[in-house]
Each structure stands twice: as C-alpha cells, then as structure tokens.
PDB file of N, CA and C in Angstrom:
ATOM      1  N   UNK A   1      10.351  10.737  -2.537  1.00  0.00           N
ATOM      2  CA  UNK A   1      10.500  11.943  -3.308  1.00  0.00           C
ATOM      3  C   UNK A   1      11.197  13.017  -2.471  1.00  0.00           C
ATOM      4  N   UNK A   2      11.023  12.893  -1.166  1.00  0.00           N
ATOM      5  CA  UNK A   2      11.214  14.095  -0.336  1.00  0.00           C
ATOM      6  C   UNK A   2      12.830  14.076  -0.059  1.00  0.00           C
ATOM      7  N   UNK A   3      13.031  12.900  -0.356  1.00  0.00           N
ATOM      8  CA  UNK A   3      14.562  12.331   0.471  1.00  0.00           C
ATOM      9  C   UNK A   3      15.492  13.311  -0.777  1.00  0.00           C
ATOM     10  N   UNK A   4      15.512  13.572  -2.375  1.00  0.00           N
ATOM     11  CA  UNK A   4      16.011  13.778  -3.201  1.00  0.00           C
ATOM     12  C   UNK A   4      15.705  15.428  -3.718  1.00  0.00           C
ATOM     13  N   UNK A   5      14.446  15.508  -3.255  1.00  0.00           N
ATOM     14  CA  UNK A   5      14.133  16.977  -3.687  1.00  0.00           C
ATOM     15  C   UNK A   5      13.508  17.521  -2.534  1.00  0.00           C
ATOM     16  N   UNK A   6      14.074  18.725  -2.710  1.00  0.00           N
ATOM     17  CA  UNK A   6      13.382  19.649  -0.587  1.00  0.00           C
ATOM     18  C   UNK A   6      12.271  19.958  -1.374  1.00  0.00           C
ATOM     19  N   UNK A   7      11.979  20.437  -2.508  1.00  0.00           N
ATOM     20  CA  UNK A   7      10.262  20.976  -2.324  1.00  0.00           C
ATOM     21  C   UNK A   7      10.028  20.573  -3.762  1.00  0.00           C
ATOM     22  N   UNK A   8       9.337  19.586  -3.806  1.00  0.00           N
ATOM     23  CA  UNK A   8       9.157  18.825  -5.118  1.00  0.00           C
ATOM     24  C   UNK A   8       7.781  19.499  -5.489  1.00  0.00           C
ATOM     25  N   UNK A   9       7.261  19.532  -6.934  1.00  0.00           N
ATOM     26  CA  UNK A   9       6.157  20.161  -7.359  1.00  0.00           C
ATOM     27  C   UNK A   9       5.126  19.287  -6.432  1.00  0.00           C
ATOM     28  N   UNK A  10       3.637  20.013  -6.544  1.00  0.00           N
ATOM     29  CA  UNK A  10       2.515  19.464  -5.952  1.00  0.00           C
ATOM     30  C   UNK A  10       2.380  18.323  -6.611  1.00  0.00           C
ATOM     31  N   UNK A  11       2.535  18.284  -8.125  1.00  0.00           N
ATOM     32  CA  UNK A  11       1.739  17.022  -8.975  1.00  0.00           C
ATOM     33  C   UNK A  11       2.781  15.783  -8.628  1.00  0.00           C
ATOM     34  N   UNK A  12       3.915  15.862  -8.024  1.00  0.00           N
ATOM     35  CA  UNK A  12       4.981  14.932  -7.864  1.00  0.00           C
ATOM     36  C   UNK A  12       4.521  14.334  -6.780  1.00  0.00           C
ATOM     37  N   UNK A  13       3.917  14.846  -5.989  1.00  0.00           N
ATOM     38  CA  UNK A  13       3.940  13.625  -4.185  1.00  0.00           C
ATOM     39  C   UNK A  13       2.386  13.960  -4.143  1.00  0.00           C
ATOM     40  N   UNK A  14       1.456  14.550  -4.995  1.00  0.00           N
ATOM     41  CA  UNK A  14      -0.489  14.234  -4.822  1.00  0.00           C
ATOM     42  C   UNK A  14      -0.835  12.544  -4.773  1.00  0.00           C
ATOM     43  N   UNK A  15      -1.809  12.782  -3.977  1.00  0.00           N
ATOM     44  CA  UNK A  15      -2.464  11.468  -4.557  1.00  0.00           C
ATOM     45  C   UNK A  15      -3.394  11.232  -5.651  1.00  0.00           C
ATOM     46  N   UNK A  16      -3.247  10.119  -6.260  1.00  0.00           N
ATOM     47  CA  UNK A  16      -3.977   9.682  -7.203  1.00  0.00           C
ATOM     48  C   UNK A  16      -5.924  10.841  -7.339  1.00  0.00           C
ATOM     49  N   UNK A  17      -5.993  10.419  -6.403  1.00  0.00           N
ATOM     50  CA  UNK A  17      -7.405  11.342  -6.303  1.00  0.00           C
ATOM     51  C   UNK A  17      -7.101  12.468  -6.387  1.00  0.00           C
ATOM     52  N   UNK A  18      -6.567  13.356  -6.029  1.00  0.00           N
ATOM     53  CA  UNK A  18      -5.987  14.965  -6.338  1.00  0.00           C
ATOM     54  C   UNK A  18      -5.439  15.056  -7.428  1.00  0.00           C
ATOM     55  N   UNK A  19      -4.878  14.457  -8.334  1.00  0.00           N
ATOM     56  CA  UNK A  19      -4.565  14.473  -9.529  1.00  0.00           C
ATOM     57  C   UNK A  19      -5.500  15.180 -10.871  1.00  0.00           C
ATOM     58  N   UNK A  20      -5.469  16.425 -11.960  1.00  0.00           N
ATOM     59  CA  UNK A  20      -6.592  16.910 -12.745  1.00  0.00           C
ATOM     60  C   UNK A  20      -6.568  15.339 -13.472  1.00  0.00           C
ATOM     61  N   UNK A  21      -7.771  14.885 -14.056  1.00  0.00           N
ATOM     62  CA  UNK A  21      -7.736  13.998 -15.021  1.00  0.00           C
ATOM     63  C   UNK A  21      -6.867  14.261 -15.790  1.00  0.00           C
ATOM     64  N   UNK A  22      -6.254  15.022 -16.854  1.00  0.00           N
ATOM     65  CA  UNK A  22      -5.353  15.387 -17.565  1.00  0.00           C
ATOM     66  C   UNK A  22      -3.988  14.461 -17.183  1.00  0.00           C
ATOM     67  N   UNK A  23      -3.735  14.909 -15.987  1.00  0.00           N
ATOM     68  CA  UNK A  23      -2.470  13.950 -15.696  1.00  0.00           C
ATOM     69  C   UNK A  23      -2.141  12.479 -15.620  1.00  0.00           C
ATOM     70  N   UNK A  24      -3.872  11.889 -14.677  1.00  0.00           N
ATOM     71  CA  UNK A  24      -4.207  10.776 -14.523  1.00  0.00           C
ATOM     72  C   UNK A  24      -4.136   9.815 -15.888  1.00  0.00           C
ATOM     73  N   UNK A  25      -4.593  10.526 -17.088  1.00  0.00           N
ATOM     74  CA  UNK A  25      -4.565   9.916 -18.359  1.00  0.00           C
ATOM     75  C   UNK A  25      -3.321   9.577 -19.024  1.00  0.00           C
ATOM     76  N   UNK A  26      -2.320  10.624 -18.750  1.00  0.00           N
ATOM     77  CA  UNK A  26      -1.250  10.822 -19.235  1.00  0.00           C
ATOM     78  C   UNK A  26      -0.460   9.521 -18.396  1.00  0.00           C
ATOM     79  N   UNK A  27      -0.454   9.679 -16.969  1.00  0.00           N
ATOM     80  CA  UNK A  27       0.190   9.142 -16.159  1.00  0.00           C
ATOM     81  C   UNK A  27      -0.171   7.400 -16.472  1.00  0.00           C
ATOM     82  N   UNK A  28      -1.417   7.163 -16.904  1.00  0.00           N
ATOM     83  CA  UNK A  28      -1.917   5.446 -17.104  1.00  0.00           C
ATOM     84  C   UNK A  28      -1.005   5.153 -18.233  1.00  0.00           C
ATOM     85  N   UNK A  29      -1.661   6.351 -19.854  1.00  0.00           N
ATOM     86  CA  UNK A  29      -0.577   6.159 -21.010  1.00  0.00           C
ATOM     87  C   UNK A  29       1.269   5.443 -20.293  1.00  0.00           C
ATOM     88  N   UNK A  30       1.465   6.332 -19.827  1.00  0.00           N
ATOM     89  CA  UNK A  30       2.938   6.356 -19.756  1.00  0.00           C
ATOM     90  C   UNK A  30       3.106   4.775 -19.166  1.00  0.00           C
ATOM     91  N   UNK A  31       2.255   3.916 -18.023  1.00  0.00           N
ATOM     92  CA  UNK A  31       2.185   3.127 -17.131  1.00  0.00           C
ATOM     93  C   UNK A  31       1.635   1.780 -18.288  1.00  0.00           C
ATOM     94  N   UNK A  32       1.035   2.126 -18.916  1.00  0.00           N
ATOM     95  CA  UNK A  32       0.240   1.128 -20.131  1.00  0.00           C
ATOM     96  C   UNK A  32       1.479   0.465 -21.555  1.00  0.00           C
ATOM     97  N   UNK A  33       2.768   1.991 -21.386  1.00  0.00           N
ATOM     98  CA  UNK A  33       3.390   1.638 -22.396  1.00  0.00           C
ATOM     99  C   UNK A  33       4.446   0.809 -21.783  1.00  0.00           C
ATOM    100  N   UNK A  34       4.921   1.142 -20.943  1.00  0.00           N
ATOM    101  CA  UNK A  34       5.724   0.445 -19.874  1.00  0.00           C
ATOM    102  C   UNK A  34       5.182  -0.942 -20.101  1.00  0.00           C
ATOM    103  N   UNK A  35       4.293  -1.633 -19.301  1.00  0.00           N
ATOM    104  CA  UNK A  35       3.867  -3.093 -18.894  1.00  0.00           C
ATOM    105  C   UNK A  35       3.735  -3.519 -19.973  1.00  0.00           C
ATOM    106  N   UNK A  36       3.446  -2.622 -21.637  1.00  0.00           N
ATOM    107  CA  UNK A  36       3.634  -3.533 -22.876  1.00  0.00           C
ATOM    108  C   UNK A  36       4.944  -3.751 -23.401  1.00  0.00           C
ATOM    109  N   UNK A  37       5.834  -2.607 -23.239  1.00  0.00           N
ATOM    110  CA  UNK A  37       7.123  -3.019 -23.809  1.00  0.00           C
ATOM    111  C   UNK A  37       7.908  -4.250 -22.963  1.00  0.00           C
ATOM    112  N   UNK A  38       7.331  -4.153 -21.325  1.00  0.00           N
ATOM    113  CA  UNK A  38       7.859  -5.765 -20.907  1.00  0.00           C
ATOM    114  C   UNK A  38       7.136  -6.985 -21.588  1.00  0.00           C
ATOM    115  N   UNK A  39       5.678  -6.727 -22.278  1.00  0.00           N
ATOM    116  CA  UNK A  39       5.188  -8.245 -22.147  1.00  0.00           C
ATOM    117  C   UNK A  39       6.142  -8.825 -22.924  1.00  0.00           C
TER     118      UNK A  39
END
C-alpha cells in the first residue's frame, strides 16, 4: 500500500483486529462475493 500511496487512510493498512466491526462485515461481504462469482 505504502509503495503507491505516501499516506494511505488508517482503515487501508489496519489490521484485521483494529478494524470497527462495520468494516470487517462489509470487508467479508465484499470477500464472500468474490470466491462465489469464481465458484
């Protein structure tokens, strides 16, 4: 991330654990639709 953007938002380079749930949910959605449109 760092290589492309000098100061990328916090929620862009947190870890998983620092993440509000809000995002974490959003972020699985987005990850859940992905691995189905490959099956």
């Amino acid at each position: 991330m760092y290589k492309h953007f000098e100061d990328p938002k916090p929620g862009y380079v947190a870890d998983w654990s620092e993440l509000p749930d809000r995002q974490k949910e959003t972020d699985a959605d987005i990850f859940e639709a992905i691995q189905d449109s490959l099956a």
